[in-house]
C-alpha atoms as a PDB file:
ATOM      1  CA  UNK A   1      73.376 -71.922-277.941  1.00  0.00           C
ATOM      2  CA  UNK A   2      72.674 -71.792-281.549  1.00  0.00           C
ATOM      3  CA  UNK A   3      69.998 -74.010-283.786  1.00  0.00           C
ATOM      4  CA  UNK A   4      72.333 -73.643-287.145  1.00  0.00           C
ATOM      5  CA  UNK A   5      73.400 -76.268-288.715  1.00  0.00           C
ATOM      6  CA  UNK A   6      77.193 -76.122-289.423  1.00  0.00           C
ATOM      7  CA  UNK A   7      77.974 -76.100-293.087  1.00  0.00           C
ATOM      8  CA  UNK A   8      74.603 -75.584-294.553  1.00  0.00           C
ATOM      9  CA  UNK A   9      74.380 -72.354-296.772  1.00  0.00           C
ATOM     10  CA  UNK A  10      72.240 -69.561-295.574  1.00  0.00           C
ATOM     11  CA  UNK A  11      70.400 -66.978-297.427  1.00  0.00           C
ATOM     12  CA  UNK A  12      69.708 -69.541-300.763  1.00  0.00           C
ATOM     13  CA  UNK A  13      68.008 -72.888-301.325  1.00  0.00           C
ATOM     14  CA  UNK A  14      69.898 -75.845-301.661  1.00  0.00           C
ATOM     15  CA  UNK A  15      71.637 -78.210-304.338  1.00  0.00           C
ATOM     16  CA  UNK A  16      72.674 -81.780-305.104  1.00  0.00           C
ATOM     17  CA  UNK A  17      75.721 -80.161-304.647  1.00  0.00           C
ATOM     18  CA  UNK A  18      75.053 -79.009-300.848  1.00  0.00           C
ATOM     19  CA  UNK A  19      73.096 -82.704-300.261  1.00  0.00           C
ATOM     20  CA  UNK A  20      76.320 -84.516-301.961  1.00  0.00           C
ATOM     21  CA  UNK A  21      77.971 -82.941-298.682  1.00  0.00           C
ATOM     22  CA  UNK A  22      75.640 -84.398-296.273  1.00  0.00           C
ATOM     23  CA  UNK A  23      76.941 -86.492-293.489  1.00  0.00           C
ATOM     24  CA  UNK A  24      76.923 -91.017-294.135  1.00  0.00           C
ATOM     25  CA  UNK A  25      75.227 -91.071-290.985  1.00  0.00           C
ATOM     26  CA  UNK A  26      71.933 -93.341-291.467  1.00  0.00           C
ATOM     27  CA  UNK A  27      69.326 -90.778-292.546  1.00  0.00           C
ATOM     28  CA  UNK A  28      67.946 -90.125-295.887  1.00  0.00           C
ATOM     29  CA  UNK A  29      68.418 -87.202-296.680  1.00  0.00           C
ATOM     30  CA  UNK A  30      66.559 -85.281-299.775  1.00  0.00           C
ATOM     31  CA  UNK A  31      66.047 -81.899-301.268  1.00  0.00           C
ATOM     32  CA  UNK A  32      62.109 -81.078-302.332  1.00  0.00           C
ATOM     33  CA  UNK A  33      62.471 -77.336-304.368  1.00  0.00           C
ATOM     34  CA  UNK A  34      65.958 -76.287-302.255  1.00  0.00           C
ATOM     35  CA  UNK A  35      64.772 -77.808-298.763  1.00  0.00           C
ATOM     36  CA  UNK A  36      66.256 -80.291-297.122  1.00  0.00           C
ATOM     37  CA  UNK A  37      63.801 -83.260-295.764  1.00  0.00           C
ATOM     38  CA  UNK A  38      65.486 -85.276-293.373  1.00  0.00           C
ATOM     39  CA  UNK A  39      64.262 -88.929-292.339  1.00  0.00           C
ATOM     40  CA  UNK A  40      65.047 -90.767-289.527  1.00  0.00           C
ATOM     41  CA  UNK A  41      66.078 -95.261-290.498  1.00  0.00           C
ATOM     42  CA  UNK A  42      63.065 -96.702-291.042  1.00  0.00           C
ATOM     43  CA  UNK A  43      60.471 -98.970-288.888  1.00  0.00           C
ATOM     44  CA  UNK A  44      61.563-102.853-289.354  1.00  0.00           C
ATOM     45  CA  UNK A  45      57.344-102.731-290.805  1.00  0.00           C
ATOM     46  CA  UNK A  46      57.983-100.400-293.533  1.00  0.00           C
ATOM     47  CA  UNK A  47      61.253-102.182-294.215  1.00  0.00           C
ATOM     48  CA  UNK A  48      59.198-105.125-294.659  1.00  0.00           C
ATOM     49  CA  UNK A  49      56.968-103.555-296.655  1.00  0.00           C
ATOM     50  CA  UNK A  50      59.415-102.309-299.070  1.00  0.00           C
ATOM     51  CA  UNK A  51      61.343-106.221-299.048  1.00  0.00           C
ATOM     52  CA  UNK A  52      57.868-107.989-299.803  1.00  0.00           C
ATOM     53  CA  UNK A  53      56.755-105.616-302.349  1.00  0.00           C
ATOM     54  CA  UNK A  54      59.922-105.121-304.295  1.00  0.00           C
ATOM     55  CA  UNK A  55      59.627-108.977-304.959  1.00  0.00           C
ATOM     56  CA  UNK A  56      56.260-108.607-306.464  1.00  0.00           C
ATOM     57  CA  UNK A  57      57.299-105.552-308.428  1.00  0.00           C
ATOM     58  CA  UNK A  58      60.526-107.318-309.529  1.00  0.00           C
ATOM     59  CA  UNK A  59      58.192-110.335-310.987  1.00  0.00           C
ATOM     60  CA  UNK A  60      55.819-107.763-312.812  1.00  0.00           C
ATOM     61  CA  UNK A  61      57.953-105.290-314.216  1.00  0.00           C
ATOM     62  CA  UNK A  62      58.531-105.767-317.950  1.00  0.00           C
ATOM     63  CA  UNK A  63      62.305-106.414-318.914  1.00  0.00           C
ATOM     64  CA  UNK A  64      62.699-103.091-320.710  1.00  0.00           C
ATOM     65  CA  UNK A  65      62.300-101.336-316.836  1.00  0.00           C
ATOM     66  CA  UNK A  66      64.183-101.573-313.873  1.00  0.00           C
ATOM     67  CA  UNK A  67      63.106-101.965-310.523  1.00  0.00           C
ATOM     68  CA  UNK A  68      65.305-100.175-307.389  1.00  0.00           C
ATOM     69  CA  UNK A  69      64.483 -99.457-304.004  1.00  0.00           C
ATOM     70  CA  UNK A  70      66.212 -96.437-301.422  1.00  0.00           C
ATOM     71  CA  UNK A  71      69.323 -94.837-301.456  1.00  0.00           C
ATOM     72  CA  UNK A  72      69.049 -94.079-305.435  1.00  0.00           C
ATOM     73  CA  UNK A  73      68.628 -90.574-306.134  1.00  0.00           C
ATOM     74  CA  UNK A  74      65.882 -89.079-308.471  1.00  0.00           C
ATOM     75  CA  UNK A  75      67.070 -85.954-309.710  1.00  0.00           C
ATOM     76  CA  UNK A  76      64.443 -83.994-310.867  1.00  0.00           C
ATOM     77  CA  UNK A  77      65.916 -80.364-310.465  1.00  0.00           C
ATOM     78  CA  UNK A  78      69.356 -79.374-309.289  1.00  0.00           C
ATOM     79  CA  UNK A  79      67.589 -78.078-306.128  1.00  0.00           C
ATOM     80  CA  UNK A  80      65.449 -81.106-306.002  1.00  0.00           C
ATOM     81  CA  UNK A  81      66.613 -84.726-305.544  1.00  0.00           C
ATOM     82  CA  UNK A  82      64.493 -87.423-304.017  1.00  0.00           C
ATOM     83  CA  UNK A  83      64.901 -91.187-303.436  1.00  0.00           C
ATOM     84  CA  UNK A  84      61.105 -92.781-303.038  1.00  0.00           C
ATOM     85  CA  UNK A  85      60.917 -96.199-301.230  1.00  0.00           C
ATOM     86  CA  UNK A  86      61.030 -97.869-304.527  1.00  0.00           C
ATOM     87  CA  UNK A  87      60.920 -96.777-308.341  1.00  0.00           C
ATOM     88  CA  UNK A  88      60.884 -98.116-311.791  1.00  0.00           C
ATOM     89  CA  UNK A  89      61.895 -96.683-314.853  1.00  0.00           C
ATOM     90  CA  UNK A  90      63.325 -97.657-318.311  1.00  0.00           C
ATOM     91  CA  UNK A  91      66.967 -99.227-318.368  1.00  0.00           C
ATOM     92  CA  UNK A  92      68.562 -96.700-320.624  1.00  0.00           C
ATOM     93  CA  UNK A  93      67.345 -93.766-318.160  1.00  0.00           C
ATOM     94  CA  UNK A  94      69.651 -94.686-315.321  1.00  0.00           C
ATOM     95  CA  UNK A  95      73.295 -93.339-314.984  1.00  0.00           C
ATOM     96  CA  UNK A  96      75.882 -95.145-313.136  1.00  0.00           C
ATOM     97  CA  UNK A  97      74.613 -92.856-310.405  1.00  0.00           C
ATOM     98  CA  UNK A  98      71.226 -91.952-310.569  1.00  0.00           C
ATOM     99  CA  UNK A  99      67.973 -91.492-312.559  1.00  0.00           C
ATOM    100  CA  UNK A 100      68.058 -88.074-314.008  1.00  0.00           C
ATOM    101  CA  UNK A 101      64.256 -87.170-314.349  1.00  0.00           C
ATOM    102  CA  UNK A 102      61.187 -88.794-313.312  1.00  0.00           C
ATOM    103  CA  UNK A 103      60.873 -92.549-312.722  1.00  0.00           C
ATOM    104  CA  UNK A 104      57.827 -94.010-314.680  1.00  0.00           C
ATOM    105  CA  UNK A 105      56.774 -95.191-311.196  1.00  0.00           C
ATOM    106  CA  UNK A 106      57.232 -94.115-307.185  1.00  0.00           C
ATOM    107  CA  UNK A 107      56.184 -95.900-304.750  1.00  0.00           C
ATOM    108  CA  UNK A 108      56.112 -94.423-300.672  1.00  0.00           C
ATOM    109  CA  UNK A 109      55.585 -96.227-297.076  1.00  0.00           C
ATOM    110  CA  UNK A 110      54.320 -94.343-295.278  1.00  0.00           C
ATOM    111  CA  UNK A 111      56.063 -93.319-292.041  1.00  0.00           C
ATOM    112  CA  UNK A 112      55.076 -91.835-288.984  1.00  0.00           C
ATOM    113  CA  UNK A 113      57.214 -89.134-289.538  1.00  0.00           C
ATOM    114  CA  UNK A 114      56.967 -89.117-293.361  1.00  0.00           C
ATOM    115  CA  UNK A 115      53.384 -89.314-294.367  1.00  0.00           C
ATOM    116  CA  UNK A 116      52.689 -85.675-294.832  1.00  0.00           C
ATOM    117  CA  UNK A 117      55.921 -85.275-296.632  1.00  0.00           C
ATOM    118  CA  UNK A 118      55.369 -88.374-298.795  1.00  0.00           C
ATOM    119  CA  UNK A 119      51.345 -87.485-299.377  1.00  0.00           C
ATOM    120  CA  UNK A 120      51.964 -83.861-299.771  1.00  0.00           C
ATOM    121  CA  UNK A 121      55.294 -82.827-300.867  1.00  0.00           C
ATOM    122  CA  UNK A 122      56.442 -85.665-302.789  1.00  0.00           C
ATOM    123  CA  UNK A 123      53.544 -86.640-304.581  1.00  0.00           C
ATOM    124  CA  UNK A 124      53.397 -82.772-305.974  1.00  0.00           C
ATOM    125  CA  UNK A 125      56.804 -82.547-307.209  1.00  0.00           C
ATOM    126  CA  UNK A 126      56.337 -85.773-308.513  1.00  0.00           C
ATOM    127  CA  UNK A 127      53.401 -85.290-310.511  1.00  0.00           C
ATOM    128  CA  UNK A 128      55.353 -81.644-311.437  1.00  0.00           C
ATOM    129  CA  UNK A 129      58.291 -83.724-312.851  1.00  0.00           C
ATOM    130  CA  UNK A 130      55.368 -85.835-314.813  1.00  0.00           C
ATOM    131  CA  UNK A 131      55.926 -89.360-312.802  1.00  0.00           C
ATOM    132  CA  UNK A 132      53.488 -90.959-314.596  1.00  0.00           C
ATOM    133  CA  UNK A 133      52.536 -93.555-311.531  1.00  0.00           C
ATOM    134  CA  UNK A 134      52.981 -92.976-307.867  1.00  0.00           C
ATOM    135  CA  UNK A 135      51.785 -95.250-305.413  1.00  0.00           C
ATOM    136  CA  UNK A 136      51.219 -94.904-301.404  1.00  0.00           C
ATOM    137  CA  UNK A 137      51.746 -98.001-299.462  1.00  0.00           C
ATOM    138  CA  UNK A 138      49.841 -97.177-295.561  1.00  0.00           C
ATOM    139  CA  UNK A 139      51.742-100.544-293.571  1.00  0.00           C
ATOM    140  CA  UNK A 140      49.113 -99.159-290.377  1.00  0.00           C
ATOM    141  CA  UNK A 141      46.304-100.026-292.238  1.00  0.00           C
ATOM    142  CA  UNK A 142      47.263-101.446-294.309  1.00  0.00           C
ATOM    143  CA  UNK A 143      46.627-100.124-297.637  1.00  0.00           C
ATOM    144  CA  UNK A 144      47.738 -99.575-301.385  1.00  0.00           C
ATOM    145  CA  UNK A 145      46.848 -96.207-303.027  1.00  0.00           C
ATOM    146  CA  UNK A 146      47.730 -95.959-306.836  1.00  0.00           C
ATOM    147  CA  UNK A 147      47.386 -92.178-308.834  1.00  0.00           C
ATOM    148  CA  UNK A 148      48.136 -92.178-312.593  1.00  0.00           C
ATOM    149  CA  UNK A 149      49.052 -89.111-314.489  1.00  0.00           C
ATOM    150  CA  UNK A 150      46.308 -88.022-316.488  1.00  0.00           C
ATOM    151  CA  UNK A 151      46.239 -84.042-317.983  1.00  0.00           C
ATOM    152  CA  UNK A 152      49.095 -83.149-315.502  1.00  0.00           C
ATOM    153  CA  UNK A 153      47.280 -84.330-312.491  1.00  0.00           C
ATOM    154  CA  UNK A 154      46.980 -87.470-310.411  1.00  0.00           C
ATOM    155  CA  UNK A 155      44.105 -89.389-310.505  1.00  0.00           C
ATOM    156  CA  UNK A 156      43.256 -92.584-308.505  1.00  0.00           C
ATOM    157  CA  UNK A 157      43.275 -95.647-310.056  1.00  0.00           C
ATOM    158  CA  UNK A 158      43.619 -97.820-307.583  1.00  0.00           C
ATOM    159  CA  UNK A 159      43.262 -98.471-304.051  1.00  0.00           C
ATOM    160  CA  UNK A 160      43.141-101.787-301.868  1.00  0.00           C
ATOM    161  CA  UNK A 161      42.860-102.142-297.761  1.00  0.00           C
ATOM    162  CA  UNK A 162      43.506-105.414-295.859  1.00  0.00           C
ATOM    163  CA  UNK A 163      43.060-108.716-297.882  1.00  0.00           C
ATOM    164  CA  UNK A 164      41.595-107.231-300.795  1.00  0.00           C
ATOM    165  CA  UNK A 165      43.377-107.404-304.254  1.00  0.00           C
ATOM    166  CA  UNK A 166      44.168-104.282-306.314  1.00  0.00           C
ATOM    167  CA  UNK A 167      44.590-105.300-309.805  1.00  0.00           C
ATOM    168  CA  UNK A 168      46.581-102.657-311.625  1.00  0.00           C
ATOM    169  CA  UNK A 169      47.267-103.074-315.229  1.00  0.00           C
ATOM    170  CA  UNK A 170      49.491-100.087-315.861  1.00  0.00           C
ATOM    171  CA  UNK A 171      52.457 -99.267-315.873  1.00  0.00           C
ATOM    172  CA  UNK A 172      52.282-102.756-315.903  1.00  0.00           C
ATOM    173  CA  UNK A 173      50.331-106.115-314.728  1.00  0.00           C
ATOM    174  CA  UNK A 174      50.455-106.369-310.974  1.00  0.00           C
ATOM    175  CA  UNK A 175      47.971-107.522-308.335  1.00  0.00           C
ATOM    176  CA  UNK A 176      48.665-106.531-304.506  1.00  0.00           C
ATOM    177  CA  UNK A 177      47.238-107.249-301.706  1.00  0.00           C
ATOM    178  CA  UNK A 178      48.034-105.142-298.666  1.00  0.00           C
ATOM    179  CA  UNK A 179      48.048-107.652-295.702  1.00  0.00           C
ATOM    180  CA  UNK A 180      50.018-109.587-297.606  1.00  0.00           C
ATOM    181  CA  UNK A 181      53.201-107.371-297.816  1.00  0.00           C
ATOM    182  CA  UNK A 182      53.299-107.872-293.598  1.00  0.00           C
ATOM    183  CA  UNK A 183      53.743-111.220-294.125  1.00  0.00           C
END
């Protein structure tokens, strides 16, 4: 029996090109530096999470941004194309496809079986690309982590558990409050 996966290249990292020939089958697929990082659907909690916080983003966010939320790839690198839970960036940087660069904000929920990846992985080739605001959303907890971009490296900014409010005031006015995107 063999463990290869038919049609992947061997021997090289991997492209958009390679993940533009990925199966439509209900995972997310991404490539972090030529690896491919598969996800299983989400929980119906972090799809909750995402729905209830991309309305409060939506309100917040400035006119001059735009707010989207999984499947839109972030190509960073042509071996490295993510899509975070949800993103903002300005208008003009989106193509009719994708966002070519960094997004002026990511935002992750955590998953059981992408925290690592999304505390970890992510959030360093993120802050490589120069995301200036990436944000951790624990749904478990539940909790709000904020980093800003400061001399090339995150720094936290933020961070709310339960019914507290986090205030944030860049990259623009927003207050959360964790228990609230369960609701």
């Amino acid at each position: 029996m063999t463990t290869e996966v038919l049609g992947l290249p061997r021997g090289r990292a991997l492209t958009r090109e390679d993940l533009d020939a990925m199966p439509d089958d209900g995972h997310r697929y991404e490539l972090l530096d030529g690896i491919l990082v598969v996800s299983p659907a989400p929980r119906l909690v972090h799809q909750q999470v995402v729905l209830m916080l991309s309305r409060v983003l939506f309100d917040a966010c400035p006119s001059e941004f735009r707010m989207y939320f999984a499947p839109v790839d972030v190509v960073l690198a042509e071996d490295t194309v993510m899509q975070p839970d949800l993103l903002v960036a300005p208008r003009e940087a989106f193509t009719e496809r994708d966002l070519p660069g960094a997004p002026l904000l990511a935002v992750e929920v955590l998953s059981p079986s992408t925290r690592s990846v999304d505390l970890l992985l992510k959030k360093d080739r993120l802050r490589r690309a120069g995301c200036a605001h990436y944000w951790v959303v624990d749904p478990d907890e539940p909790s709000i982590i904020a980093w800003a971009l400061r001399d090339g490296q995150y720094v936290e900014v933020g961070r709310a558990v339960d019914g507290a409010t986090l205030r944030l005031t860049e990259p623009f006015n927003v207050a959360l409050i964790p228990a609230e995107l369960l609701d």
